[in-house]
N, C-alpha and C. Protein backbone atom coordinates (compact mmCIF):
# COMPACT_ATOMS: atom_id res chain seq x y z
N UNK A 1 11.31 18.34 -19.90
CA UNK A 1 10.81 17.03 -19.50
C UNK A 1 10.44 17.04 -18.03
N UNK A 2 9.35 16.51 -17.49
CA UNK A 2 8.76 16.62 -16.31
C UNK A 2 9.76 15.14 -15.46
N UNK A 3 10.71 15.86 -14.52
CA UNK A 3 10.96 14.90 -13.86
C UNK A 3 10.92 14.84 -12.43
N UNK A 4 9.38 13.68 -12.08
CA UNK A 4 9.23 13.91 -10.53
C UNK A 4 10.21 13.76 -9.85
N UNK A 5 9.71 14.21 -8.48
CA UNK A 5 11.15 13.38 -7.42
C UNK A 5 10.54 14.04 -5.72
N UNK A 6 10.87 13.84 -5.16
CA UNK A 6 10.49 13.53 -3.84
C UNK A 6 11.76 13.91 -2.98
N UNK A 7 11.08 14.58 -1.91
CA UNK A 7 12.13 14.73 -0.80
C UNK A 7 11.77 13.62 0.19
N UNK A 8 12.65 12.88 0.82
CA UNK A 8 12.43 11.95 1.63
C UNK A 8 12.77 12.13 3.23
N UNK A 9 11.95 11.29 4.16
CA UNK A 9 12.25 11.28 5.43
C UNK A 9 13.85 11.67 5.69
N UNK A 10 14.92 10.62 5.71
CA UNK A 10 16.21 11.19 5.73
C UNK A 10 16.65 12.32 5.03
N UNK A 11 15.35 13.17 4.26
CA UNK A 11 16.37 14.32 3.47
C UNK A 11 16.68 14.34 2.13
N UNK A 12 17.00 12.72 1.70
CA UNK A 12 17.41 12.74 0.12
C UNK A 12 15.99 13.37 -0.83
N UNK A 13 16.81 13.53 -1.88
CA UNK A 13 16.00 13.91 -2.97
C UNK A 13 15.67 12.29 -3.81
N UNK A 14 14.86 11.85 -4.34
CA UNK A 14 14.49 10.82 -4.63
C UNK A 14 13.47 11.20 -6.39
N UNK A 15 14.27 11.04 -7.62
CA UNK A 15 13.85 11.05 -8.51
C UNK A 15 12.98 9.70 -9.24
N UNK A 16 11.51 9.93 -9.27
CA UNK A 16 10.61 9.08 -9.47
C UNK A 16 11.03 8.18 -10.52
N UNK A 17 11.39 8.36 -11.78
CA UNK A 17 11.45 7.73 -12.89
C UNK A 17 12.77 7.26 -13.18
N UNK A 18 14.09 7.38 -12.07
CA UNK A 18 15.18 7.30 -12.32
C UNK A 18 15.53 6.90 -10.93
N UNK A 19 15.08 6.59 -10.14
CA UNK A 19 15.13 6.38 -8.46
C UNK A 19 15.99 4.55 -8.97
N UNK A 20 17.40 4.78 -8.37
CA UNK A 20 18.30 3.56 -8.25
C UNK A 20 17.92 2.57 -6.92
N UNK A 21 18.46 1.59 -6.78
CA UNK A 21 19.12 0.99 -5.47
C UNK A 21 19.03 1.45 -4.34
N UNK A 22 20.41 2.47 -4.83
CA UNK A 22 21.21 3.45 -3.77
C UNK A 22 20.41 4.30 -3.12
N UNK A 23 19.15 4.69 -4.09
CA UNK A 23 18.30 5.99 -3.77
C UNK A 23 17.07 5.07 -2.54
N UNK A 24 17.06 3.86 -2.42
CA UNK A 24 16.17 3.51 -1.68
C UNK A 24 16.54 3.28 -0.26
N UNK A 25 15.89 3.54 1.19
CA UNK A 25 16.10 3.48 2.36
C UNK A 25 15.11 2.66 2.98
N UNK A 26 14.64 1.74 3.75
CA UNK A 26 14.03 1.03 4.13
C UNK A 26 13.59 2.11 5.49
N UNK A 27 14.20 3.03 6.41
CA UNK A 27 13.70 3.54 6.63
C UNK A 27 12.58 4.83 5.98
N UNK A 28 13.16 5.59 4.85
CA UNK A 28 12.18 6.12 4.41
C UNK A 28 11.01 5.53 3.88
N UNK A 29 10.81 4.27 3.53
CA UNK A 29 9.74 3.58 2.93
C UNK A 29 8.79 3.34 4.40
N UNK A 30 9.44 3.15 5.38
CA UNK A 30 8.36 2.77 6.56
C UNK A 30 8.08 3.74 7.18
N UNK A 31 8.55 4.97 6.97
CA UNK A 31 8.11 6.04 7.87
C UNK A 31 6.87 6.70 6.88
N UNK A 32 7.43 6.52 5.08
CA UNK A 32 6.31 6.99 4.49
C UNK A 32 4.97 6.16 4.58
N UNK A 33 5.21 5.07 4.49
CA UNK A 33 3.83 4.18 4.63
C UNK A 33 3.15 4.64 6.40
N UNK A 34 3.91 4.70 7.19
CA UNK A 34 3.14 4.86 8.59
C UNK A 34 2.23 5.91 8.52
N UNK A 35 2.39 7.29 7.95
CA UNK A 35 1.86 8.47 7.19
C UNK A 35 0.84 8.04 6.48
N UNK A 36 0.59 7.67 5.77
CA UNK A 36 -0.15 6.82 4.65
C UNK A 36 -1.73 6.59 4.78
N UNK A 37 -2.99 7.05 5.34
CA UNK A 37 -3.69 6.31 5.59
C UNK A 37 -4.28 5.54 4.00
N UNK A 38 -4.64 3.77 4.43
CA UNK A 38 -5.05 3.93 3.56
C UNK A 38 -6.63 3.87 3.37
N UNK A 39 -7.28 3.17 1.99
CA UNK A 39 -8.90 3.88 1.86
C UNK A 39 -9.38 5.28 1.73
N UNK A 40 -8.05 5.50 1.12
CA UNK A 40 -7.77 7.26 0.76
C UNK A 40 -8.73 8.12 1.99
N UNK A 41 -8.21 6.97 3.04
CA UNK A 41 -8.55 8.15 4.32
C UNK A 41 -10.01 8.42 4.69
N UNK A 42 -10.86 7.42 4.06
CA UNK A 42 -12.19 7.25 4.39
C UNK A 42 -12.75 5.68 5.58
N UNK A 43 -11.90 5.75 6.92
CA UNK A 43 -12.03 4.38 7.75
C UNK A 43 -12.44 5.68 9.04
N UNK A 44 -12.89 4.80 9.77
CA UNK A 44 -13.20 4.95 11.26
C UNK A 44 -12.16 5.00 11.96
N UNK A 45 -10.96 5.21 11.73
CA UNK A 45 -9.75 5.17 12.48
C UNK A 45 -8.63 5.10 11.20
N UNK A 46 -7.81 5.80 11.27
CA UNK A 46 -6.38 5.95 10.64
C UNK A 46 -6.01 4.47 10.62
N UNK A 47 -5.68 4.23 9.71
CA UNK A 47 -5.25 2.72 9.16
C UNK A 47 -3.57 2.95 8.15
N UNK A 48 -3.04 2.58 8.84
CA UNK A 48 -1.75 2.79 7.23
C UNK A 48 -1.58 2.06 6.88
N UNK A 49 -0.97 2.14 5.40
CA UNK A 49 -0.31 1.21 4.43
C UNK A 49 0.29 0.45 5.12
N UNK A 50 1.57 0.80 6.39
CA UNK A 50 2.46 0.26 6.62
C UNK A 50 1.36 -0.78 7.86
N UNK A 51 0.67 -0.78 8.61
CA UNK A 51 0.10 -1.76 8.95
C UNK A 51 -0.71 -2.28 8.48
N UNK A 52 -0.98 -2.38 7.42
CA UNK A 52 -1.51 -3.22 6.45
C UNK A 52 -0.74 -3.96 6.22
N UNK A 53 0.54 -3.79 5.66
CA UNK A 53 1.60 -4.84 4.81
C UNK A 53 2.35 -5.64 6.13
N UNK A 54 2.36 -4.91 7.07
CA UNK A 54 2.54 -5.79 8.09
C UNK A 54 1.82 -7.06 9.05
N UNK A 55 0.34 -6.28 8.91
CA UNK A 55 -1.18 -7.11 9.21
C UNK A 55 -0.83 -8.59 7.62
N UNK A 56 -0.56 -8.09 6.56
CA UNK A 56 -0.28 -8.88 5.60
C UNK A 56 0.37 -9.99 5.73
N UNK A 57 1.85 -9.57 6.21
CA UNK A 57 3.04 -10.41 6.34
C UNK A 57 2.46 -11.78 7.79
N UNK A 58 1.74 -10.87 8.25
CA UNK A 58 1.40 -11.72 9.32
C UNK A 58 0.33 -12.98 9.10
N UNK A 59 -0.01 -12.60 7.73
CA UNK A 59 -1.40 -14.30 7.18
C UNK A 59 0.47 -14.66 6.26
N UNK A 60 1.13 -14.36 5.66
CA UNK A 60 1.96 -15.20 4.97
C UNK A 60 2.75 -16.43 5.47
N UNK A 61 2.94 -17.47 4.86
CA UNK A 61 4.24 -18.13 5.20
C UNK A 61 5.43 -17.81 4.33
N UNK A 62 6.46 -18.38 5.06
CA UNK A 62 7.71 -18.35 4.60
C UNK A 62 8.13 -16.52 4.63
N UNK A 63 10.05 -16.60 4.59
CA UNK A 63 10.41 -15.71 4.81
C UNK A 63 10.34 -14.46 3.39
N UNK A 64 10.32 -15.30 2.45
CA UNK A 64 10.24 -14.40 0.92
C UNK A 64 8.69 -14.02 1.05
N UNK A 65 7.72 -15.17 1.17
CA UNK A 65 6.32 -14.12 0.89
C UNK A 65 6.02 -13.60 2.14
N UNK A 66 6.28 -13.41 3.13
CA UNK A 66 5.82 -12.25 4.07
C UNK A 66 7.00 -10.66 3.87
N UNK A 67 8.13 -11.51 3.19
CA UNK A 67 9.09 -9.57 2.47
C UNK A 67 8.12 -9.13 1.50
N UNK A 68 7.71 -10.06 0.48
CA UNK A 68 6.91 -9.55 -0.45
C UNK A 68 5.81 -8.86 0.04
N UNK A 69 5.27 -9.66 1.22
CA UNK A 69 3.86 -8.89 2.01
C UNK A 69 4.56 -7.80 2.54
N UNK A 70 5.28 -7.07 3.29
CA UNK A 70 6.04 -6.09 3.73
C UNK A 70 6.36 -4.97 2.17
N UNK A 71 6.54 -5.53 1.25
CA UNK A 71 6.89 -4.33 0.36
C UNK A 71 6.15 -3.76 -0.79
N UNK A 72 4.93 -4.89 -0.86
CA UNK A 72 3.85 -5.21 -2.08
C UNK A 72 3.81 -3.54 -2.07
N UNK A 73 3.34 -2.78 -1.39
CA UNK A 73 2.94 -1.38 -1.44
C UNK A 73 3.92 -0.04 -1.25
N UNK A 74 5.31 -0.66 -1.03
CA UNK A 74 6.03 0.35 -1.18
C UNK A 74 6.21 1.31 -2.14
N UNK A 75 5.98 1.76 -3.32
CA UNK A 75 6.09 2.47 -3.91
C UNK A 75 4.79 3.54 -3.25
N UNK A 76 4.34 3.37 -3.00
CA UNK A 76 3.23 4.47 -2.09
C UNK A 76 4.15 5.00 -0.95
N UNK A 77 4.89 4.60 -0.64
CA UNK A 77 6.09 5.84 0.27
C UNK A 77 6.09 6.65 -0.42
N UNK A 78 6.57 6.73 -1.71
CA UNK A 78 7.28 8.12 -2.59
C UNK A 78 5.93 8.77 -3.41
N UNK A 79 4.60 7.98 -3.43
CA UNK A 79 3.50 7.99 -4.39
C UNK A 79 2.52 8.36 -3.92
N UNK A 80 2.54 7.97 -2.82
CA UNK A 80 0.94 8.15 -2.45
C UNK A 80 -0.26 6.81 -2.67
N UNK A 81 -0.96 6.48 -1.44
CA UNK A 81 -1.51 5.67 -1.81
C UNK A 81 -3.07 6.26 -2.76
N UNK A 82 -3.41 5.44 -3.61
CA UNK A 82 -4.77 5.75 -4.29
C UNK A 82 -5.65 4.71 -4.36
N UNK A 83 -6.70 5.60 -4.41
CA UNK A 83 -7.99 4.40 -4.92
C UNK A 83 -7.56 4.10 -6.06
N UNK A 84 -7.84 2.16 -5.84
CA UNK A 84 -7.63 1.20 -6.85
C UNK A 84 -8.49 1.94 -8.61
N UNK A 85 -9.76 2.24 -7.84
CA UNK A 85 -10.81 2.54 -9.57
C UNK A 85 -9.82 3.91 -9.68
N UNK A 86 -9.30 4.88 -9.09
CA UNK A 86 -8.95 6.28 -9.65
C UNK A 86 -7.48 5.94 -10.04
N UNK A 87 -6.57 4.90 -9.31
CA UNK A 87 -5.00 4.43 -9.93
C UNK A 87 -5.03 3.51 -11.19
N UNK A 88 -6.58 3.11 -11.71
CA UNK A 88 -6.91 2.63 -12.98
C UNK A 88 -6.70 3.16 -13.84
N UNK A 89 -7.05 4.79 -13.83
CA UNK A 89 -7.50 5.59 -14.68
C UNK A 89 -5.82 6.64 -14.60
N UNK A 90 -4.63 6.20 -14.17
CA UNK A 90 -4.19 7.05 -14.86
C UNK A 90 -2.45 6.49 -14.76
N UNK A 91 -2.12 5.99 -16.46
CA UNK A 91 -1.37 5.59 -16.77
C UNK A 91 -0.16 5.55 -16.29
N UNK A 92 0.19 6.95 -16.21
CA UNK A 92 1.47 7.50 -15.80
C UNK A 92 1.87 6.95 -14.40
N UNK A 93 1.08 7.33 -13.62
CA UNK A 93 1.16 6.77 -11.95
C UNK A 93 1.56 5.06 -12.08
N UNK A 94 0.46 4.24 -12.82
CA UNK A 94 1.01 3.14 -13.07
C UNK A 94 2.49 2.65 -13.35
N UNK A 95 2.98 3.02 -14.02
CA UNK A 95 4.17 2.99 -15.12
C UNK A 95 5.01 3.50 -13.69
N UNK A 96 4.83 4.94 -12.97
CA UNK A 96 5.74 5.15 -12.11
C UNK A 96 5.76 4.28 -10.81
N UNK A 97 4.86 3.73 -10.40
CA UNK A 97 4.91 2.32 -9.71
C UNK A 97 5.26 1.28 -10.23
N UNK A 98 5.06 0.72 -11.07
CA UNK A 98 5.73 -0.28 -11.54
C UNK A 98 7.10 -0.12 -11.92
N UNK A 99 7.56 1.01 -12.25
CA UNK A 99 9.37 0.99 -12.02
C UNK A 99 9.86 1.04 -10.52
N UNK A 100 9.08 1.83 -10.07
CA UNK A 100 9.63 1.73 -8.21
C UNK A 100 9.81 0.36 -7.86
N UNK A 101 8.50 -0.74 -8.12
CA UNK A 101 8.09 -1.96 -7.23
C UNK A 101 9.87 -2.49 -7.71
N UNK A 102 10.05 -2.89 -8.75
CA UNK A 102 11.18 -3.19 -9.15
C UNK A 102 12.34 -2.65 -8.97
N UNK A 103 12.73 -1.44 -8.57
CA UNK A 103 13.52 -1.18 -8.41
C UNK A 103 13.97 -1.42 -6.60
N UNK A 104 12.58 -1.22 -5.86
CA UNK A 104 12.62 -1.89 -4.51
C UNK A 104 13.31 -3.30 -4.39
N UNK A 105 12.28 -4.16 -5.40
CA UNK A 105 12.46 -5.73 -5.32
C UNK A 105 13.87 -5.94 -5.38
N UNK A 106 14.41 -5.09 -6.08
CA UNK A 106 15.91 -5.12 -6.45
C UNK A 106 16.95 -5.23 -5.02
N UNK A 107 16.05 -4.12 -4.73
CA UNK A 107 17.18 -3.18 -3.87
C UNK A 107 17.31 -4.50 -2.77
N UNK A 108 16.49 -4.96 -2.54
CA UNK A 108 16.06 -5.91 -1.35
C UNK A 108 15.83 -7.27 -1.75
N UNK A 109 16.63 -8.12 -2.84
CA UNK A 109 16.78 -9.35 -3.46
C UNK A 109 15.25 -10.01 -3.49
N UNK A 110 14.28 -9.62 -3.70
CA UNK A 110 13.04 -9.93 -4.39
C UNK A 110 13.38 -10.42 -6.23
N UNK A 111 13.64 -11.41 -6.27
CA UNK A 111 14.24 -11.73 -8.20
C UNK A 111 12.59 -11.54 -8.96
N UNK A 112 13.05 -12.52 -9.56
CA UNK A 112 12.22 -12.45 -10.78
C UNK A 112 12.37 -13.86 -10.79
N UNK A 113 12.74 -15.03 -10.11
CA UNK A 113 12.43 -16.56 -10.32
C UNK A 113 11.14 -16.73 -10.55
N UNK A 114 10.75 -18.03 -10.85
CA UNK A 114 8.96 -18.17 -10.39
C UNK A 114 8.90 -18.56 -9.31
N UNK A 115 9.39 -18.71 -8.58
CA UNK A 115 8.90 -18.67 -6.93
C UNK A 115 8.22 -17.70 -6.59
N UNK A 116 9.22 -16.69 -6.89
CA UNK A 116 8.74 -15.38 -6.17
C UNK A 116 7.14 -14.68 -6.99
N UNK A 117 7.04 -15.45 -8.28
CA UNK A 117 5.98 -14.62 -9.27
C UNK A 117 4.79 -15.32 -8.46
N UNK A 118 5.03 -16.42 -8.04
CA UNK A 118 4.03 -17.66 -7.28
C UNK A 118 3.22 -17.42 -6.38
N UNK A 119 4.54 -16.30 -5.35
CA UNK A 119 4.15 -15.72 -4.03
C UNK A 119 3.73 -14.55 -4.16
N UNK A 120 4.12 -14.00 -5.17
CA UNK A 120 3.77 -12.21 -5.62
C UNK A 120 2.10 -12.75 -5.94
N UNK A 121 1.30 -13.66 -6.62
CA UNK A 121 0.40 -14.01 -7.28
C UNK A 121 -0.34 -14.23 -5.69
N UNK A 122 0.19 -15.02 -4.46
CA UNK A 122 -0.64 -15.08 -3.48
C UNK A 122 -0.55 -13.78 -2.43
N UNK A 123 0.49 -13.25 -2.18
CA UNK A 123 0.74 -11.72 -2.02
C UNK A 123 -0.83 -10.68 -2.79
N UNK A 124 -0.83 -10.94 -3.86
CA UNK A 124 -1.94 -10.20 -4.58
C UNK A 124 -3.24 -10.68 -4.22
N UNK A 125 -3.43 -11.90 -4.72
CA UNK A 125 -4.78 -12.47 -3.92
C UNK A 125 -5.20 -11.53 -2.59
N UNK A 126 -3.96 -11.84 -1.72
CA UNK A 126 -4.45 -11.76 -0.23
C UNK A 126 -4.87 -10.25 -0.01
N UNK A 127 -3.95 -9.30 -1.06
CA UNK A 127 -4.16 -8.02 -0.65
C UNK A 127 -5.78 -7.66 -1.26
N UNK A 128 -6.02 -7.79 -2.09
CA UNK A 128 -6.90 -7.62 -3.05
C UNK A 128 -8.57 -8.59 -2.11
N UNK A 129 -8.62 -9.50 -1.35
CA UNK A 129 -9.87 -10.28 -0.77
C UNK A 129 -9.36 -8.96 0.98
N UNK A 130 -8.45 -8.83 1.20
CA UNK A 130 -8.30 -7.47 2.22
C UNK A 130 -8.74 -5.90 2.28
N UNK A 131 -8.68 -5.82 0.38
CA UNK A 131 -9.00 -4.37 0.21
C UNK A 131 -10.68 -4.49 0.20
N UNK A 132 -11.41 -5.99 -0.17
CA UNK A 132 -12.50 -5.90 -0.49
C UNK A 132 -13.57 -6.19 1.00
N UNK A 133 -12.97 -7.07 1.45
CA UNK A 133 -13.05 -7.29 3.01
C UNK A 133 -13.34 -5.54 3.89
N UNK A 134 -11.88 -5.08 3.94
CA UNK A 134 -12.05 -3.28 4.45
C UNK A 134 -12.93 -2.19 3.97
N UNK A 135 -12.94 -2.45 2.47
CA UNK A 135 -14.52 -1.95 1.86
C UNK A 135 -15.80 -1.96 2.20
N UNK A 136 -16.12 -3.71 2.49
CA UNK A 136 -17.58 -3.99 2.96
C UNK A 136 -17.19 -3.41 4.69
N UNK A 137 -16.31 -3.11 5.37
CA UNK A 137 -16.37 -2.79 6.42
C UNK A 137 -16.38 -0.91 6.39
N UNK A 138 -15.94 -0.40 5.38
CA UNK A 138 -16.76 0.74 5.41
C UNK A 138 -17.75 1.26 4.95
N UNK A 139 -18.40 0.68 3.99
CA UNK A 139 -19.83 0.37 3.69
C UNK A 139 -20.64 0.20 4.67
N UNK A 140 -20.24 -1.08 5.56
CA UNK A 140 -21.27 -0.62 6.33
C UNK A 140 -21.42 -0.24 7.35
N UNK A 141 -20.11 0.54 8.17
CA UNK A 141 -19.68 1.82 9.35
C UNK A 141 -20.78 2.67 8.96
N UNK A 142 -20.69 2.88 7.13
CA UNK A 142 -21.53 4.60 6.47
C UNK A 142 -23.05 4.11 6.91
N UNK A 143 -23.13 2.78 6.16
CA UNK A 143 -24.70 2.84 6.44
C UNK A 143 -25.00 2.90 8.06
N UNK A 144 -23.93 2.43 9.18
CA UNK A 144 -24.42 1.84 10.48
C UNK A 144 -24.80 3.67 10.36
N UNK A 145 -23.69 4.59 10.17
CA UNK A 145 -23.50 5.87 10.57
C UNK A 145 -25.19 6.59 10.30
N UNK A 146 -25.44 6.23 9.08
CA UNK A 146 -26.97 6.74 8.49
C UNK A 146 -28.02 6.63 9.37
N UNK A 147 -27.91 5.44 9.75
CA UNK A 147 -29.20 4.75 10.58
C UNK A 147 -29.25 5.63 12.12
N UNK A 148 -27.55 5.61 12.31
CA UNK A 148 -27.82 6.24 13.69
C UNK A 148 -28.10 8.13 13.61
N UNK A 149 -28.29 7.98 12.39
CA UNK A 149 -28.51 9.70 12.07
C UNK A 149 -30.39 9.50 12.47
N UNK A 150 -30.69 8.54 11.38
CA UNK A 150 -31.80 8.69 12.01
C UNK A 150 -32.63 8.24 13.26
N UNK A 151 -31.17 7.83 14.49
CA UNK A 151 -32.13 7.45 15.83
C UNK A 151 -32.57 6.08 15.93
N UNK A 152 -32.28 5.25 14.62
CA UNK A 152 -32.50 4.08 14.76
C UNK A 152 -31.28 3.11 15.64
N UNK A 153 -30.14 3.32 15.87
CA UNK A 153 -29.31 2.26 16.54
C UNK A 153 -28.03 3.56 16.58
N UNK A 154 -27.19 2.74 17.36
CA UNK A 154 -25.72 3.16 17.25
C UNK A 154 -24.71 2.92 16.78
N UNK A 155 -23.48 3.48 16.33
CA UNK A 155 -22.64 2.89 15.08
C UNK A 155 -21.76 2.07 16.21
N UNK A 156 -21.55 0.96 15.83
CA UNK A 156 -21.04 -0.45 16.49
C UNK A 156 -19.31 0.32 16.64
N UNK A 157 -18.73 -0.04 17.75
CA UNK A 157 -17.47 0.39 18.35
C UNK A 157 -16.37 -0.68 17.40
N UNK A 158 -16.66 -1.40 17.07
CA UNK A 158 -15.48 -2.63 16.22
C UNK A 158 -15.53 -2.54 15.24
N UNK A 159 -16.33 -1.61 14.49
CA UNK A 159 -16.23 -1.04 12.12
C UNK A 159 -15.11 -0.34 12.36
């Protein structure tokens, strides 16, 4: 039986599909996200997960939906972040994030009330009009980049 697992910042061994509580560190989750670029590493500057979810926490109110904004992406510590269309296409990865997110939420009193499904629902919104937002901003860095290939202008210092 294929059972992932991960060596982590502090050292532990961290089994993907069986990863407890106990097995989670709030430092290893922020040192892995700082690592992290995300846009699978296609921006004008190194961007991480972990300032993203922090750039996140910072449009939230209240103290539960800006944790939720802080952890929405943690399972990409132990995972890796991916493109949304290529983390579509493959089940397994899903399934192993979605036991992490929960087992985080756990670790770090995120329930399962509807409050929290309320804020997880605007948590998602926000990330999701952010990923599409950072998209059209490298869209059009590539095209500024094209144009200045051909001598027509220069690629703007703020994409």
């Amino acid at each position: 039986m294929n059972d992932p697992w991960v060596t982590t910042f502090s050292g532990r061994q961290l089994f993907i599909t069986r990863a407890t509580e106990d097995d989670i560190y709030i430092e290893d989750i922020a040192h892995g996200l700082s690592n992290i670029c995300r846009y699978t590493g296609q921006c004008k500057r190194f961007y991480s997960v972990a300032e993203h979810s922090v750039r996140m926490a910072e449009l939230c109110f209240g103290t539960s939906m800006k944790l939720l904004a802080l952890l929405h992406d943690s399972p990409e510590a132990y995972l890796n972040d991916l493109n949304t269309n290529v983390k579509q296409s493959m089940p397994e990865y899903q399934k192993m994030e979605l036991y992490l997110i929960m087992v985080i939420f756990g670790k770090y009193g995120i329930g399962c009330d509807p409050s929290y499904t309320i804020e997880l629902d605007g948590v998602k919104n926000l990330d999701g009009l952010i990923s599409w937002l950072g998209t059209a901003a490298v869209r059009l860095w590539s095209h500024k980049a094209l144009v200045t290939q051909e001598g027509r202008e220069e690629i703007p210092q703020d994409v």
